[in-house]
C-alpha atoms as a PDB file:
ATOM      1  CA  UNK A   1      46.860-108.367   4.881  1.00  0.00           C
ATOM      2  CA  UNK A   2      45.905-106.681   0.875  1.00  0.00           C
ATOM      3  CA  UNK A   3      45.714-103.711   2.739  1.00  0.00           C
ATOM      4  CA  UNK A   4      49.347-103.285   4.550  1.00  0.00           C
ATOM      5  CA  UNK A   5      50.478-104.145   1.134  1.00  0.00           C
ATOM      6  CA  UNK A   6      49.082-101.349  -0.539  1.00  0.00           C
ATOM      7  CA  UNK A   7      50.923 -98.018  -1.081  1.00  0.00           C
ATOM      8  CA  UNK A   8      49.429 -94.469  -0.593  1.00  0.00           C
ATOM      9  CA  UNK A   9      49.653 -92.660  -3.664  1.00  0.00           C
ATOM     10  CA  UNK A  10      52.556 -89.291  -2.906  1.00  0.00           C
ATOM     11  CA  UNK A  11      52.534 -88.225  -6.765  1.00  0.00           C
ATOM     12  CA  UNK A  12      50.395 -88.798  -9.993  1.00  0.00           C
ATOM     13  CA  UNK A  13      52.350 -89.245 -13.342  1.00  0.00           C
ATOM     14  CA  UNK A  14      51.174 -87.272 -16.320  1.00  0.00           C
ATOM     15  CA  UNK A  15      51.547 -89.415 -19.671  1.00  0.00           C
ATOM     16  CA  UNK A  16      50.162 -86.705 -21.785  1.00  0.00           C
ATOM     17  CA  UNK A  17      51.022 -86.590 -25.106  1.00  0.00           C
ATOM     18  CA  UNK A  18      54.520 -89.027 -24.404  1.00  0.00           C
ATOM     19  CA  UNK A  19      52.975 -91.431 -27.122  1.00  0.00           C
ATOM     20  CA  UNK A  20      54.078 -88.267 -29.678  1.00  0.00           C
ATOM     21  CA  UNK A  21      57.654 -89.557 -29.028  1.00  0.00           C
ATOM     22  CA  UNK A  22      59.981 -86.952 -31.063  1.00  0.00           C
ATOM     23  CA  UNK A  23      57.417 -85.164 -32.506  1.00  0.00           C
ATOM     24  CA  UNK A  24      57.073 -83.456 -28.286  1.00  0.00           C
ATOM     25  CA  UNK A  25      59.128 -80.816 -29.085  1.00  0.00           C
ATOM     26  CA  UNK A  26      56.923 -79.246 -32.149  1.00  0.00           C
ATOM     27  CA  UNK A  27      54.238 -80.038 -29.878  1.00  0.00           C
ATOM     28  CA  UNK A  28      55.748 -78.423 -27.287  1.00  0.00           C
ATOM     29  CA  UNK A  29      56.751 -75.183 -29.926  1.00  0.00           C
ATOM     30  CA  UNK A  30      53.134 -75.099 -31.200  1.00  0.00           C
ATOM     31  CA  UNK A  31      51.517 -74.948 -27.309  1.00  0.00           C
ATOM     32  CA  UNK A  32      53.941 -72.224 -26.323  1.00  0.00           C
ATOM     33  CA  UNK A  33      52.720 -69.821 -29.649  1.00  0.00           C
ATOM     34  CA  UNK A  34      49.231 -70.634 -28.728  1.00  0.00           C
ATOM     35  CA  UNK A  35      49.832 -69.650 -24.960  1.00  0.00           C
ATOM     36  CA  UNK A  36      51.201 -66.218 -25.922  1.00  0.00           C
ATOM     37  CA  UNK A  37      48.571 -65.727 -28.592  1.00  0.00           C
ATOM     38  CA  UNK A  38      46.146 -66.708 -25.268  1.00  0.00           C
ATOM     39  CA  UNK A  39      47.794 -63.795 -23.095  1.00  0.00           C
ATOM     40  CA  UNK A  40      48.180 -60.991 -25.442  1.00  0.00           C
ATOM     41  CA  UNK A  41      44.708 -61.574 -27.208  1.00  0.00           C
ATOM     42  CA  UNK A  42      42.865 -61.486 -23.716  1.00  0.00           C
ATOM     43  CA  UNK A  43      45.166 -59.240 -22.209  1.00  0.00           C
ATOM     44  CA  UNK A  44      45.082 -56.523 -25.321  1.00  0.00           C
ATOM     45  CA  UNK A  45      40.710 -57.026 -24.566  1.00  0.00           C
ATOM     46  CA  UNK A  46      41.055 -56.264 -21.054  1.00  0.00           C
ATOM     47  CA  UNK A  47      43.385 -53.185 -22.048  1.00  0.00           C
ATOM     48  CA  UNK A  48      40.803 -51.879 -24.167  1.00  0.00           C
ATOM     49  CA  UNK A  49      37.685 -52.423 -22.378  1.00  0.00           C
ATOM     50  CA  UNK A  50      39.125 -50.268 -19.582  1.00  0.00           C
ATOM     51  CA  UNK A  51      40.798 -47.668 -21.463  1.00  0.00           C
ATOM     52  CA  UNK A  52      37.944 -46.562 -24.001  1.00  0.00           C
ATOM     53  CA  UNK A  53      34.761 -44.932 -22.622  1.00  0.00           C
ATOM     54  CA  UNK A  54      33.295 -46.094 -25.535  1.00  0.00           C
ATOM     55  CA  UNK A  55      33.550 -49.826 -24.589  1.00  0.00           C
ATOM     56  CA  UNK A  56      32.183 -48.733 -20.993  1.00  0.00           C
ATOM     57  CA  UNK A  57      29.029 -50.765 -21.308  1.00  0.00           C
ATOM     58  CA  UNK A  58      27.957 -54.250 -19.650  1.00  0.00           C
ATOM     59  CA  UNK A  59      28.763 -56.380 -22.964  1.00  0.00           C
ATOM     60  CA  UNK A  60      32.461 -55.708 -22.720  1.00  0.00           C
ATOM     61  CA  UNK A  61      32.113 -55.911 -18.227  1.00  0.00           C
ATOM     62  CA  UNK A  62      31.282 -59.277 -18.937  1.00  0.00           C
ATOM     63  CA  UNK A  63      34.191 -59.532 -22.035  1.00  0.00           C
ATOM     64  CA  UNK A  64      36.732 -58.155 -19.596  1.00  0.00           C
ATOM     65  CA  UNK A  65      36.015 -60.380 -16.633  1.00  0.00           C
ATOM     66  CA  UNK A  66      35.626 -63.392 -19.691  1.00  0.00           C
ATOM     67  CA  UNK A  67      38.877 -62.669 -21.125  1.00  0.00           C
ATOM     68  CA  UNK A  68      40.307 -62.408 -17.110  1.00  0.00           C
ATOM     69  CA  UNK A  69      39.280 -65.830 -16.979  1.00  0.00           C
ATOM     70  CA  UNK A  70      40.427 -66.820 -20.135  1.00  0.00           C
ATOM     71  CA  UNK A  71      44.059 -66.211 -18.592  1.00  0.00           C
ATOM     72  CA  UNK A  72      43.681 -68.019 -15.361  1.00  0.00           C
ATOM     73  CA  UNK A  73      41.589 -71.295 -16.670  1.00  0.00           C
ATOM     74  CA  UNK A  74      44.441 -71.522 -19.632  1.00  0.00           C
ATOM     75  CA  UNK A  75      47.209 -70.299 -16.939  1.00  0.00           C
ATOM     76  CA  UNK A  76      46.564 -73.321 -14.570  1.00  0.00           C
ATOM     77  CA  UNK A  77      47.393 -75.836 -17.192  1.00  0.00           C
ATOM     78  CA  UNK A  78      49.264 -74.927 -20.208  1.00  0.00           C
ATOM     79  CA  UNK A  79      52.715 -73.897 -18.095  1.00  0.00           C
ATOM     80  CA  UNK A  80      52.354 -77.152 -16.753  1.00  0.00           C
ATOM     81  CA  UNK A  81      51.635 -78.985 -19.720  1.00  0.00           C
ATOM     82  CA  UNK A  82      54.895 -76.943 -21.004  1.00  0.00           C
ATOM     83  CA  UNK A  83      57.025 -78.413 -18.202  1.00  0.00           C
ATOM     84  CA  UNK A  84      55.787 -81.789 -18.906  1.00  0.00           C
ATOM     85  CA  UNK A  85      56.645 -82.026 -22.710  1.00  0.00           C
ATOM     86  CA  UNK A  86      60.195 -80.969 -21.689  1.00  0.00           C
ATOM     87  CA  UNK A  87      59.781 -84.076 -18.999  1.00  0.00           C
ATOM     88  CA  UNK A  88      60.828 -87.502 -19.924  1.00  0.00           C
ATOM     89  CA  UNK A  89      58.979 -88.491 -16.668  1.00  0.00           C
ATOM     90  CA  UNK A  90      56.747 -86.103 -16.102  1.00  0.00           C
ATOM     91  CA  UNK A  91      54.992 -86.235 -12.187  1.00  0.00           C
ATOM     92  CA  UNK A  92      52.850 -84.013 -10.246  1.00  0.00           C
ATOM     93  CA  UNK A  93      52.337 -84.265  -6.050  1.00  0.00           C
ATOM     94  CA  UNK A  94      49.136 -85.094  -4.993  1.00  0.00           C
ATOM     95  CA  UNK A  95      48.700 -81.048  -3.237  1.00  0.00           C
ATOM     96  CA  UNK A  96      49.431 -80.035  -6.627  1.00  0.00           C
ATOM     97  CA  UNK A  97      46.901 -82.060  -8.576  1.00  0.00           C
ATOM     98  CA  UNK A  98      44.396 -81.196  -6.167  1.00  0.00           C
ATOM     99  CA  UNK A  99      45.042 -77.150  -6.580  1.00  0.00           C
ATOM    100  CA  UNK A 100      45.282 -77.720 -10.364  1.00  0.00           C
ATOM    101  CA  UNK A 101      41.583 -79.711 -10.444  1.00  0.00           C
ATOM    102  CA  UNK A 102      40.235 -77.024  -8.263  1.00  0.00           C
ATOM    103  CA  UNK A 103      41.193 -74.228 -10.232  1.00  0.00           C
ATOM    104  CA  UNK A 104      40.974 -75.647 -13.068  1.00  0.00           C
ATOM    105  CA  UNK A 105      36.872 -76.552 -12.033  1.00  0.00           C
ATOM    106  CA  UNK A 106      36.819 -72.916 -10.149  1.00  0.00           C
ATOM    107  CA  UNK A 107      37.664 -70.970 -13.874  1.00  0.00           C
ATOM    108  CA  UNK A 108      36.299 -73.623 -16.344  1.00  0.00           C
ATOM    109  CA  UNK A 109      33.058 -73.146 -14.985  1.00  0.00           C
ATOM    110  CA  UNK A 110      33.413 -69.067 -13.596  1.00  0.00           C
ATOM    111  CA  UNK A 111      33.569 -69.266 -17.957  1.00  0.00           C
ATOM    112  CA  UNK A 112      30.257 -71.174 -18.118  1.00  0.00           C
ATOM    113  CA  UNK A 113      28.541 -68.287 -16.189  1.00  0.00           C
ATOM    114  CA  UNK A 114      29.598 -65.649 -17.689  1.00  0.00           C
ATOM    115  CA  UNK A 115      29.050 -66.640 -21.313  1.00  0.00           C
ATOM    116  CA  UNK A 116      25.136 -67.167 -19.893  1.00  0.00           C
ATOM    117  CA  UNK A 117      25.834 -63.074 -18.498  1.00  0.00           C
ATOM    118  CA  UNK A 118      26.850 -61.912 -21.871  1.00  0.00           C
ATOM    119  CA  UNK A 119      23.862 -63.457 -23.756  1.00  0.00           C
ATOM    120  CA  UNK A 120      21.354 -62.283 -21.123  1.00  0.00           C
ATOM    121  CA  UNK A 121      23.103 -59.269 -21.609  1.00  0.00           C
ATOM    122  CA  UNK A 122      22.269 -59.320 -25.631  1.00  0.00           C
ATOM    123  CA  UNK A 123      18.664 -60.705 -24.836  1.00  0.00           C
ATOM    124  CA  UNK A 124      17.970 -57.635 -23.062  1.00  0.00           C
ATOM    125  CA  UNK A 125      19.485 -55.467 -25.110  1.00  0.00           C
ATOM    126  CA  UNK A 126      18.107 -56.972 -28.744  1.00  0.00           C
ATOM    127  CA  UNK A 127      14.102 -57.789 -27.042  1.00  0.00           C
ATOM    128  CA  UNK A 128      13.982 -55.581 -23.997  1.00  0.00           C
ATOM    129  CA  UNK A 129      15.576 -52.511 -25.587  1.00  0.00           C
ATOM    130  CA  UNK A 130      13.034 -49.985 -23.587  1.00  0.00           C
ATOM    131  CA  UNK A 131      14.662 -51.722 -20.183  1.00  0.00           C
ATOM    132  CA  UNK A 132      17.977 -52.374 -20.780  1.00  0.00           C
ATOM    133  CA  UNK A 133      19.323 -49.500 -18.547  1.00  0.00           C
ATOM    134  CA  UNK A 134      17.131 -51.042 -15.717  1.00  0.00           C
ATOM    135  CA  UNK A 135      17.527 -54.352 -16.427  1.00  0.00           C
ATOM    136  CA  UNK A 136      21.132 -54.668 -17.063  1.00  0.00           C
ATOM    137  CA  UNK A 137      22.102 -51.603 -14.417  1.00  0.00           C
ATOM    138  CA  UNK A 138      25.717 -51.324 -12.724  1.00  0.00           C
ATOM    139  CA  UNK A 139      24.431 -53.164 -10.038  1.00  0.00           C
ATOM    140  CA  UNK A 140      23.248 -56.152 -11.524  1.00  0.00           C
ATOM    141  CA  UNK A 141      26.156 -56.555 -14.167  1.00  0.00           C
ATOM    142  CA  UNK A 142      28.546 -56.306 -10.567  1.00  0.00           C
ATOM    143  CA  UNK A 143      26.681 -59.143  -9.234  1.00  0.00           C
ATOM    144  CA  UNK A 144      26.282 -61.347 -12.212  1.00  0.00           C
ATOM    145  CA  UNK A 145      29.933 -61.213 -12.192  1.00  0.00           C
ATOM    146  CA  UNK A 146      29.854 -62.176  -8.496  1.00  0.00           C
ATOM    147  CA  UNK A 147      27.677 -65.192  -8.834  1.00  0.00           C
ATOM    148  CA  UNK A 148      29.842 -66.486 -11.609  1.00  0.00           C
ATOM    149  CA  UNK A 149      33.128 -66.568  -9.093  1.00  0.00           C
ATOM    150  CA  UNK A 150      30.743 -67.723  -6.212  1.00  0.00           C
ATOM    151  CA  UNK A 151      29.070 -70.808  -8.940  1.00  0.00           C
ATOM    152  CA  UNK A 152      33.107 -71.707 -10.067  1.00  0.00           C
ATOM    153  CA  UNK A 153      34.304 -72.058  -6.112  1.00  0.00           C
ATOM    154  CA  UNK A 154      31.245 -74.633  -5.694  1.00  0.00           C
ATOM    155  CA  UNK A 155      31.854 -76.352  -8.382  1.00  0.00           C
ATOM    156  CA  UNK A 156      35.883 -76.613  -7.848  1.00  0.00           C
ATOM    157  CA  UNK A 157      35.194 -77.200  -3.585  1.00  0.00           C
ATOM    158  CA  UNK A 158      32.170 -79.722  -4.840  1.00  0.00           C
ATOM    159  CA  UNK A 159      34.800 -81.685  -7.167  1.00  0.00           C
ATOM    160  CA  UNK A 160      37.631 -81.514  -4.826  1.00  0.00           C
ATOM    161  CA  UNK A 161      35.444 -82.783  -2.009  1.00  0.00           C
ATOM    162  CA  UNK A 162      34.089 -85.806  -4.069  1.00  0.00           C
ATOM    163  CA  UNK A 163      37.203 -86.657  -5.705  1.00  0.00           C
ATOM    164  CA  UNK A 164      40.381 -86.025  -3.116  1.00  0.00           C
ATOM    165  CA  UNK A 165      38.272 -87.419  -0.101  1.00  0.00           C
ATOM    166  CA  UNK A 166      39.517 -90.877  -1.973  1.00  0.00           C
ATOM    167  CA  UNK A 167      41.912 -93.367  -0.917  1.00  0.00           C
ATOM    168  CA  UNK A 168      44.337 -93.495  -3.808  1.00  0.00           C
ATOM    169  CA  UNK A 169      46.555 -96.474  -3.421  1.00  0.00           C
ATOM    170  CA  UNK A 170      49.394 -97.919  -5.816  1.00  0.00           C
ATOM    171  CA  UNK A 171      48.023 -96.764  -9.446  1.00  0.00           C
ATOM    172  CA  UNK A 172      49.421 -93.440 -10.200  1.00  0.00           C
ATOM    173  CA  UNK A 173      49.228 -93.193 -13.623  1.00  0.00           C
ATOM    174  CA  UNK A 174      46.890 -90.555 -15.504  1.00  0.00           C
ATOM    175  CA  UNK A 175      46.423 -90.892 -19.280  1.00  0.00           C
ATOM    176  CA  UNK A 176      46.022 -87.135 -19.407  1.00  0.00           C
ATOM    177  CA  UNK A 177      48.314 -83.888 -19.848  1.00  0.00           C
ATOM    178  CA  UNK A 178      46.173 -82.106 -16.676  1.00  0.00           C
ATOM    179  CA  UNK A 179      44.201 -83.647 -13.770  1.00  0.00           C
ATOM    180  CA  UNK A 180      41.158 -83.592 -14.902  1.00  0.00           C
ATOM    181  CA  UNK A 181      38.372 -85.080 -12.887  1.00  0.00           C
ATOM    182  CA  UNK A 182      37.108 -88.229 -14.634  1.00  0.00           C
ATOM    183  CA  UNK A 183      41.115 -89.494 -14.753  1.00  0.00           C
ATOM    184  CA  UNK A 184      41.832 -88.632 -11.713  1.00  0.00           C
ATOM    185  CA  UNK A 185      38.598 -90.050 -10.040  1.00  0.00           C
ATOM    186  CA  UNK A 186      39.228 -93.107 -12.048  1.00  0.00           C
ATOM    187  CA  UNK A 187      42.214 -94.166  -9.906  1.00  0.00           C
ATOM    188  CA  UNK A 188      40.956 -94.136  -6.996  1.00  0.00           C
ATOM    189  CA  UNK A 189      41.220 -97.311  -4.436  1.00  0.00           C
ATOM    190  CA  UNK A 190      37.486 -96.928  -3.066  1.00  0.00           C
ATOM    191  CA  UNK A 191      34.309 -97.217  -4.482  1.00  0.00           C
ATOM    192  CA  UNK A 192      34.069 -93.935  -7.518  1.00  0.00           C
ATOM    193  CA  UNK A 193      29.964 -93.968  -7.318  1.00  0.00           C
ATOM    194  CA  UNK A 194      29.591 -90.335  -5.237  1.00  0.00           C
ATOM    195  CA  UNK A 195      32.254 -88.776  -7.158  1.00  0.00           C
ATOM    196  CA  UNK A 196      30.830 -89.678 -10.314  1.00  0.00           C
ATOM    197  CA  UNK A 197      27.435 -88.641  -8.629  1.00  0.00           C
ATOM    198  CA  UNK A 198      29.050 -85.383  -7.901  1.00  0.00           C
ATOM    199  CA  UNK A 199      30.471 -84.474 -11.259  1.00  0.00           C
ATOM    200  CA  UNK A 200      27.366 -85.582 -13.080  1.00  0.00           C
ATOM    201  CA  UNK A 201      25.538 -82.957 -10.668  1.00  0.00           C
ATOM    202  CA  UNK A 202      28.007 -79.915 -11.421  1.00  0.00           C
ATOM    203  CA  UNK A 203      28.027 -80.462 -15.562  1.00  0.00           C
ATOM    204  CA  UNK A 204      24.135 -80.609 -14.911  1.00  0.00           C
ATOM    205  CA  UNK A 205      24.239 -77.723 -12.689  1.00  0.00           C
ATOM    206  CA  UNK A 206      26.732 -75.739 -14.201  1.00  0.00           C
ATOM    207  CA  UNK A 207      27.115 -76.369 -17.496  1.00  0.00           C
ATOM    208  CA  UNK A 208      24.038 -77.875 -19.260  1.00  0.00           C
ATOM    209  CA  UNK A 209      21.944 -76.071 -17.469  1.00  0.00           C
ATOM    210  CA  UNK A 210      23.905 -72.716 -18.748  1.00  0.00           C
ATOM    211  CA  UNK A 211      23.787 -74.121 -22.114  1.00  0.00           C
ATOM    212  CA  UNK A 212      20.334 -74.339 -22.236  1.00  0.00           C
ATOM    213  CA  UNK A 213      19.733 -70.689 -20.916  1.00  0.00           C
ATOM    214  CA  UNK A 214      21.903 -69.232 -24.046  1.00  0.00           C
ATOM    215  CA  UNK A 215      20.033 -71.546 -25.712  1.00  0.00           C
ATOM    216  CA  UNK A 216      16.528 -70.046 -24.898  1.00  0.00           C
ATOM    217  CA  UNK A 217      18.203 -66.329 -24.800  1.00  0.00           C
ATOM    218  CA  UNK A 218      19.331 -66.904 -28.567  1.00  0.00           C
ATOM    219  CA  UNK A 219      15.891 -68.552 -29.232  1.00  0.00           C
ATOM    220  CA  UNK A 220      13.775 -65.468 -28.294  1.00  0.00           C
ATOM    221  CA  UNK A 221      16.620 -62.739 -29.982  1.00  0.00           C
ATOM    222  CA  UNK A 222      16.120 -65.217 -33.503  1.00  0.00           C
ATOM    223  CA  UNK A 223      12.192 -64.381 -32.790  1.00  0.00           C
ATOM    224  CA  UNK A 224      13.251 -60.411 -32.705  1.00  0.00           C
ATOM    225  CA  UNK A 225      15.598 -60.495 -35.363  1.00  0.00           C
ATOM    226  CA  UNK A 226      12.460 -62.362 -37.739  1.00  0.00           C
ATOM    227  CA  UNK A 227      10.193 -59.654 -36.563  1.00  0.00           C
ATOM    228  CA  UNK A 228      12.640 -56.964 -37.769  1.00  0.00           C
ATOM    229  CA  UNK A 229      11.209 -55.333 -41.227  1.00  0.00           C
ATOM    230  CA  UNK A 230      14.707 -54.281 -43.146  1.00  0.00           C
ATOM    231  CA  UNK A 231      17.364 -56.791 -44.068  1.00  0.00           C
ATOM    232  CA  UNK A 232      20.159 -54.379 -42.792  1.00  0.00           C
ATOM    233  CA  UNK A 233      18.501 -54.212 -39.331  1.00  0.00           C
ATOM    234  CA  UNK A 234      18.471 -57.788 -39.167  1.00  0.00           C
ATOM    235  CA  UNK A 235      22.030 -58.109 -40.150  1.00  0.00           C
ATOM    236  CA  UNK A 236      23.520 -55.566 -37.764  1.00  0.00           C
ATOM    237  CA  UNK A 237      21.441 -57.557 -34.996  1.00  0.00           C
ATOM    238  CA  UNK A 238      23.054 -60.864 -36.188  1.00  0.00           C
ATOM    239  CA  UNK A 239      26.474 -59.474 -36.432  1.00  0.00           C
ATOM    240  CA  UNK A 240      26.204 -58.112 -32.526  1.00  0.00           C
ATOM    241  CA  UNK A 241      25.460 -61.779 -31.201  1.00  0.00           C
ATOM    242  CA  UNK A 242      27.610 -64.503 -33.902  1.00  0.00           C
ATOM    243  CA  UNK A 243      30.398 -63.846 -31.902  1.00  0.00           C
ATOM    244  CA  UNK A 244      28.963 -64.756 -28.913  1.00  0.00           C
ATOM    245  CA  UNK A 245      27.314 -67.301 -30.192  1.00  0.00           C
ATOM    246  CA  UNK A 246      30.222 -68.869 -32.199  1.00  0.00           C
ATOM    247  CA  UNK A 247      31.947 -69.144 -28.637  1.00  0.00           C
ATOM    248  CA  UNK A 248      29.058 -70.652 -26.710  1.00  0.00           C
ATOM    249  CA  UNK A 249      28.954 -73.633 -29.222  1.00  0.00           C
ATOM    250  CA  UNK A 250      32.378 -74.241 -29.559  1.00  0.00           C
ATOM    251  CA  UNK A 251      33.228 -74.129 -25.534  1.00  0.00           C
ATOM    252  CA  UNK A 252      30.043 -75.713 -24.230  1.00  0.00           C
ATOM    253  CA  UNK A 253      30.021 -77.878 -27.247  1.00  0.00           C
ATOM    254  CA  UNK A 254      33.284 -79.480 -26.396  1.00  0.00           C
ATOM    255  CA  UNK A 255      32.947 -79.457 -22.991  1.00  0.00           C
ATOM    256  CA  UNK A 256      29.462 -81.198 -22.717  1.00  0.00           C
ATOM    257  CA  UNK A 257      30.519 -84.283 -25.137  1.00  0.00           C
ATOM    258  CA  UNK A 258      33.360 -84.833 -22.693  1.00  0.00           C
ATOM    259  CA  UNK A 259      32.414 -84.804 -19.426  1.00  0.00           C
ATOM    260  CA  UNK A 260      28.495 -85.936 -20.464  1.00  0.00           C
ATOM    261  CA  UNK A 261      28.933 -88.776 -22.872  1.00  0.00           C
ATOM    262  CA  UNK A 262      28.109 -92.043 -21.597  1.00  0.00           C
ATOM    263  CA  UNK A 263      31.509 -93.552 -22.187  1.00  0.00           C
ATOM    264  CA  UNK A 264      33.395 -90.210 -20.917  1.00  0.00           C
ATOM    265  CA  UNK A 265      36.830 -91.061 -19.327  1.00  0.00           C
ATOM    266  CA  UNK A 266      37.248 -94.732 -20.979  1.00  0.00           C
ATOM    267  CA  UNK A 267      38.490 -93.258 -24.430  1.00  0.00           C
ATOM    268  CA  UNK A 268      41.842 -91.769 -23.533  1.00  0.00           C
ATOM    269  CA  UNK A 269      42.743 -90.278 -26.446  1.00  0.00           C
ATOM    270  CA  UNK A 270      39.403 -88.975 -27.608  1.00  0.00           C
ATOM    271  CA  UNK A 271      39.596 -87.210 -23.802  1.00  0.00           C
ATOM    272  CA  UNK A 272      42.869 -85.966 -24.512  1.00  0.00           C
ATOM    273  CA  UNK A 273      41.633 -84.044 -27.956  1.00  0.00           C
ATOM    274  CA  UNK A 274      38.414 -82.951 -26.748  1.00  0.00           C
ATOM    275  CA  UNK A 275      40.725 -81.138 -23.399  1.00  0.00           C
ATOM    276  CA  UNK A 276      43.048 -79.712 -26.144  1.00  0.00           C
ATOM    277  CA  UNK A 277      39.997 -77.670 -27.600  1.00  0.00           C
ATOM    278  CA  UNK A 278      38.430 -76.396 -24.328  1.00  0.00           C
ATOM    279  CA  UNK A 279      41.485 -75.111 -22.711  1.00  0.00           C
ATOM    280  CA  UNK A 280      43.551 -74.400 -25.523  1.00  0.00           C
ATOM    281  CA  UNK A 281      42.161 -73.777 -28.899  1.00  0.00           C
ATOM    282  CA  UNK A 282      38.882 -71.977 -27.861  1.00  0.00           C
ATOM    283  CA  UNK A 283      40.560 -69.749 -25.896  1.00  0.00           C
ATOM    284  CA  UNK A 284      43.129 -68.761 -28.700  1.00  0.00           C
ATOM    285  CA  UNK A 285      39.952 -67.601 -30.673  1.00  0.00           C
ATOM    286  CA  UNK A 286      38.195 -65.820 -28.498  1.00  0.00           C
ATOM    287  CA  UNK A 287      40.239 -62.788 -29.120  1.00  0.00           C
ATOM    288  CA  UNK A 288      40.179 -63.161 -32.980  1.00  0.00           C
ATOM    289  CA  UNK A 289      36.278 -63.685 -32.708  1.00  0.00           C
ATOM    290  CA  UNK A 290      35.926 -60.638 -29.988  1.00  0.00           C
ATOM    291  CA  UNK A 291      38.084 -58.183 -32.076  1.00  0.00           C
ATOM    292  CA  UNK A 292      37.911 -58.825 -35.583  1.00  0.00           C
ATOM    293  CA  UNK A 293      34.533 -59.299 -35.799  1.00  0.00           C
ATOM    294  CA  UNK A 294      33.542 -56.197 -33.673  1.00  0.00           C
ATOM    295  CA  UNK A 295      33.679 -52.578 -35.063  1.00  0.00           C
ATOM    296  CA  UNK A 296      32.958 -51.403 -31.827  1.00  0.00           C
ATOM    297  CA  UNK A 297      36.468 -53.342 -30.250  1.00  0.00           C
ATOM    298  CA  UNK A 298      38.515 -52.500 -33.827  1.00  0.00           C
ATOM    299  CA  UNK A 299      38.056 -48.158 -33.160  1.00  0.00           C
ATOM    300  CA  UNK A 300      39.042 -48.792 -29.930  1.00  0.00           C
ATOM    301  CA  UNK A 301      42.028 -50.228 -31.117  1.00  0.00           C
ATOM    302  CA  UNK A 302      42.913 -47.014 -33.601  1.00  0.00           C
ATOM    303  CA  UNK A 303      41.931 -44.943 -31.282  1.00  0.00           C
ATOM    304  CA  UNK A 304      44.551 -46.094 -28.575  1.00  0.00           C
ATOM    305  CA  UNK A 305      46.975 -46.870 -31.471  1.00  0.00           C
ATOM    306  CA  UNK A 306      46.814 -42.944 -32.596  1.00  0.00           C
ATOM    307  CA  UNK A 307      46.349 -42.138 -28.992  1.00  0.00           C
ATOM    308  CA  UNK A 308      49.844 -43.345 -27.988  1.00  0.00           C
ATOM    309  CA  UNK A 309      52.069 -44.481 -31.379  1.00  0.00           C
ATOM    310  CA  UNK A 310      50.946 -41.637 -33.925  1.00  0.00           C
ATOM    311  CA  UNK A 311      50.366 -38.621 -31.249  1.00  0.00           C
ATOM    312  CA  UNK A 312      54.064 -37.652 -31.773  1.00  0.00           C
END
C-alpha cells in the first residue's frame, strides 16, 4: 500500500545558492564575468596553440585539448547555474539531470587525464631529454588524448549507470546548484550502497590514482632539477613545470576532499564551496597561470598581435 502512495520523481529542484536571498543577483553578476573570463582565456589558448608553429609541440597538444575541456566541463554547468539564479524556483527534468551528471563526469574527469598527459609530458622532457622525440612522438601524444575521452565516457556511463538505474520517489530536492553525484544519489528511494560503490571506484580509478602519477612524475623531475649544477638551470626547469603543477594541486586538490572525505555529501554547504572551486574558479586561472607565466605562450601572443593589429 506505501508503495502506490509514492510518487515517481519527473523533475529535481536546484536550491543552489537561494539561501543568498538578494545578494543572487551580484552572485549571479560575478558568475557571468567569471564565465566569459572562462571562454576567452581558454579560447584565446586554443587560438594560439594552433596558430604559432612555435607552440607546435606536445605540451601545448595537451594545453589545447585541456583548455577544450575547460569550455565544455564549465559549459555544462555555469549557463545553467545562470538560469537558476534568475529562477525563484529553479527545476531541472530528470533527462536533463542525467545529461548534465554525465557530462559533467565525461569532462571533469577527460581533465583528470590529461593533466597526468601534460606532466608525463614534462617528465620526459626534464629526465628523458635524449628520448623525448620517441617517447612523446605524434602518435602517442594522439592517443594519450584518446584515452583521456575514452577514461571520461567510463566514468560518466559508470556514474550514470549506478546512479539513474535508481528508483527516485517523492524527494526532489537537491541542496546543490548542479547534479552532482553524491546529491543526486542521495535521494534515491532504493538502497544507495552500489552507487556509492561505484563512485568510490571512479575517484579511485580516475582521479587518485592520476593524482598520484603527477605525483611520482613531479617526484623524479625534483630529483633532476637537484642534480642540475647552476642555479639558473634549475630555475628555468622549475619555471617550465609550476604552472602545471600549481593546477594539479588546486583541481585534484579540491576535487579529492569532496568526493573522498568520509563525510562527503552530508555537509551541504561545504559541498557547495568546494564545487564552486573545481568548476568555476580553477578554470578561470588556468589561462592566467598558462599565459602569464609562460614566455613561450606571451611571444605568441605579440607575434599574432603584430601579425594582425600592427601589420597595417
Amino acid at each position: 500500500m506505501g508503495d502506490s502512495n509514492r510518487t515517481a520523481v519527473t523533475e529535481f529542484v536546484l536550491l543552489g545558492f537561494s539561501g543568498f536571498g538578494s545578494r543572487q543577483g551580484s552572485l549571479f553578476w560575478g558568475v557571468l564575468c567569471i564565465y566569459l573570463v572562462i571562454l576567452l582565456g581558454n579560447s584565446l589558448i586554443i587560438l594560439l596553440t594552433l596558430a604559432d608553429p612555435a607552440l607546435h609541440s606536445p605540451m601545448y597538444f595537451f594545453l589545447r585539448h585541456f583548455s577544450m575541456v575547460e569550455i565544455l566541463y564549465t559549459t555544462t554547468i555555469v549557463p545553467r547555474m545562470l538560469a537558476d539564479l534568475l529562477s525563484s524556483c529553479p527545476t531541472i527534468p530528470l533527462a536533463s539531470c542525467f545529461t548534465q551528471l554525465y557530462f559533467f563526469a565525461l569532462f571533469g574527469i577527460a581533465e583528470c587525464c590529461l593533466l597526468t598527459a601534460m606532466a608525463y609530458d614534462r617528465y620526459a622532457a626534464i629526465c628523458r631529454p635524449l628520448h623525448y622525440g620517441t617517447l612523446m612522438n605524434r602518435g602517442t601524444c594522439v592517443h594519450m588524448v584518446g584515452a583521456s575521452y575514452l577514461m571520461g565516457v567510463i566514468a560518466g556511463t559508470t556514474h550514470s549507470i549506478c546512479i539513474f538505474t535508481l528508483p527516485f520517489h517523492n524527494a526532489n530536492t537537491i541542496h546543490h546548484f548542479l547534479c552532482d553525484i553524491l546529491p543526486v544519489l542521495r535521494l534515491a528511494s532504493a538502497s544507495t550502497f552500489w552507487g556509492e560503490v561505484g563512485n568510490l571506484g571512479v575517484t579511485i580509478a580516475f582521479i587518485l590514482t592520476p593524482f598520484l602519477l603527477i605525483i611520482a612524475s613531479y617526484a623524479c623531475i625534483l630529483a633532476t632539477i637537484l642534480g642540475i649544477a647552476t642555479s639558473q638551470g634549475r630555475q628555468k626547469v622549475f619555471s617550465t613545470c609550476s604552472s602545471h603543477l600549481f593546477v594539479v594541486m588546486l583541481f585534484f586538490g579540491t576535487g579529492t576532499v569532496a568526493y573522498m572525505r568520509p563525510w562527503a555529501g552530508s555537509s551541504q554547504d561545504a559541498d557547495q564551496i568546494l564545487a564552486l572551486f573545481y568548476t568555476v574558479v580553477t578554470p578561470m586561472f588556468n589561462p592566467f597561470v598558462y599565459t602569464l607565466r609562460n614566455k613561450e605562450v606571451t611571444g605568441a601572443m605579440r607575434r599574432l598581435v603584430k601579425k594582425y593589429f600592427w601589420s597595417s
